[in-house]
C-alpha atoms as a PDB file:
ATOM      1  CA  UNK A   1      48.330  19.926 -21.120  1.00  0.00           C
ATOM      2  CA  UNK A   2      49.673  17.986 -23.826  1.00  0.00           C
ATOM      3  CA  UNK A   3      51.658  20.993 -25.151  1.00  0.00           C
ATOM      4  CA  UNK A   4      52.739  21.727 -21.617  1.00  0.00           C
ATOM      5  CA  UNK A   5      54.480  18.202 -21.459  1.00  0.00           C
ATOM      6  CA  UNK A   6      55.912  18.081 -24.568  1.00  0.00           C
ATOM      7  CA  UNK A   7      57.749  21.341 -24.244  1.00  0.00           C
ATOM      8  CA  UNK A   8      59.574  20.103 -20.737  1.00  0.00           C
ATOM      9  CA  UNK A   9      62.413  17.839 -21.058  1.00  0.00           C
ATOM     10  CA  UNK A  10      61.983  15.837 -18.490  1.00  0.00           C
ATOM     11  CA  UNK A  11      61.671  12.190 -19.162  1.00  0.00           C
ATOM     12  CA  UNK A  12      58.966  10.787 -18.214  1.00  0.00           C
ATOM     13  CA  UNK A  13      58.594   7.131 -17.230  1.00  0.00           C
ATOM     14  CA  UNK A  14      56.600   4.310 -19.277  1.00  0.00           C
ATOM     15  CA  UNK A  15      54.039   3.430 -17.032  1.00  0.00           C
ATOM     16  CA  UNK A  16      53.545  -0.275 -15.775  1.00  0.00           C
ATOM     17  CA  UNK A  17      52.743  -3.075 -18.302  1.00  0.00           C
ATOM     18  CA  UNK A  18      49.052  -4.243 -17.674  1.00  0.00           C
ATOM     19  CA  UNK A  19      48.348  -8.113 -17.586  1.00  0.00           C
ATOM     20  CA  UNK A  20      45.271  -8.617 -19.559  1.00  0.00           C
ATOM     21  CA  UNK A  21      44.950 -12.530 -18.491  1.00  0.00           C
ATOM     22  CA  UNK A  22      44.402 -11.282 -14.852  1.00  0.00           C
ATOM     23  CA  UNK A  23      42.310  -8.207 -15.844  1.00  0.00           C
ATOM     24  CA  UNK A  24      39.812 -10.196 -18.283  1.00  0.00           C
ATOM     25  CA  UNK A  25      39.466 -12.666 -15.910  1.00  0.00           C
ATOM     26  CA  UNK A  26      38.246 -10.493 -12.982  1.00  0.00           C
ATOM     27  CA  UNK A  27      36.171  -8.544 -15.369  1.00  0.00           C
ATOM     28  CA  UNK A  28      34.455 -11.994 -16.585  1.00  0.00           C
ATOM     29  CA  UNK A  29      34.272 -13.031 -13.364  1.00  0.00           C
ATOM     30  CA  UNK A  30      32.616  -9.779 -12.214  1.00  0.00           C
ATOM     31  CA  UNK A  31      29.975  -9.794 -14.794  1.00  0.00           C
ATOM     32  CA  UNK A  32      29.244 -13.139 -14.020  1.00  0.00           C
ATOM     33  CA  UNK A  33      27.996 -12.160 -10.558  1.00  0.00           C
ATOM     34  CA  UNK A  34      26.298  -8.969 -11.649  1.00  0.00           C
ATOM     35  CA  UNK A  35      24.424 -11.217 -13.960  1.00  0.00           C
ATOM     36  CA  UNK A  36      23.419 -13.732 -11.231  1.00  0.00           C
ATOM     37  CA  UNK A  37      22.648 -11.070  -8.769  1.00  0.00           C
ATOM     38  CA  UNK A  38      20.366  -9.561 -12.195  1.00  0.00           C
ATOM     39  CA  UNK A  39      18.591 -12.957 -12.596  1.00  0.00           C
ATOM     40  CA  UNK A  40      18.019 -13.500  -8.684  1.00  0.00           C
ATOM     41  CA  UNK A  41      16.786 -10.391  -8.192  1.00  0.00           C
ATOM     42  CA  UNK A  42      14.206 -11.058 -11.457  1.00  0.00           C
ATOM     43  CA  UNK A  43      12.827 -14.064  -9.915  1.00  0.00           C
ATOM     44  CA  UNK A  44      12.157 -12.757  -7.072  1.00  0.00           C
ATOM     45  CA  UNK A  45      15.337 -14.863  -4.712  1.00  0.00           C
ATOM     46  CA  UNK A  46      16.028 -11.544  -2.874  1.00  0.00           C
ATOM     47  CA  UNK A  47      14.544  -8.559  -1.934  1.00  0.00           C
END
């Protein structure tokens, strides 16, 4: 595939910057719940 790409001469466009601020803070934010769903779920809060 690689090979495949580099042969054509078509350029090919940069893709999109990502914004790490926003993406670590949904991913915190994420694993935050996960964890309190984990702990609820360990003393027995939900079924």
């Amino acid at each position: 595939m690689v090979r495949a790409l580099a042969l054509t001469t078509a350029d090919t466009p940069q893709p999109p910057p990502l914004h790490l601020d926003v993406l670590t803070t949904i991913l915190y934010a994420l694993l935050g719940l996960g964890g309190m769903r984990t702990f609820e779920k360990l003393q027995g809060r939900t079924k």
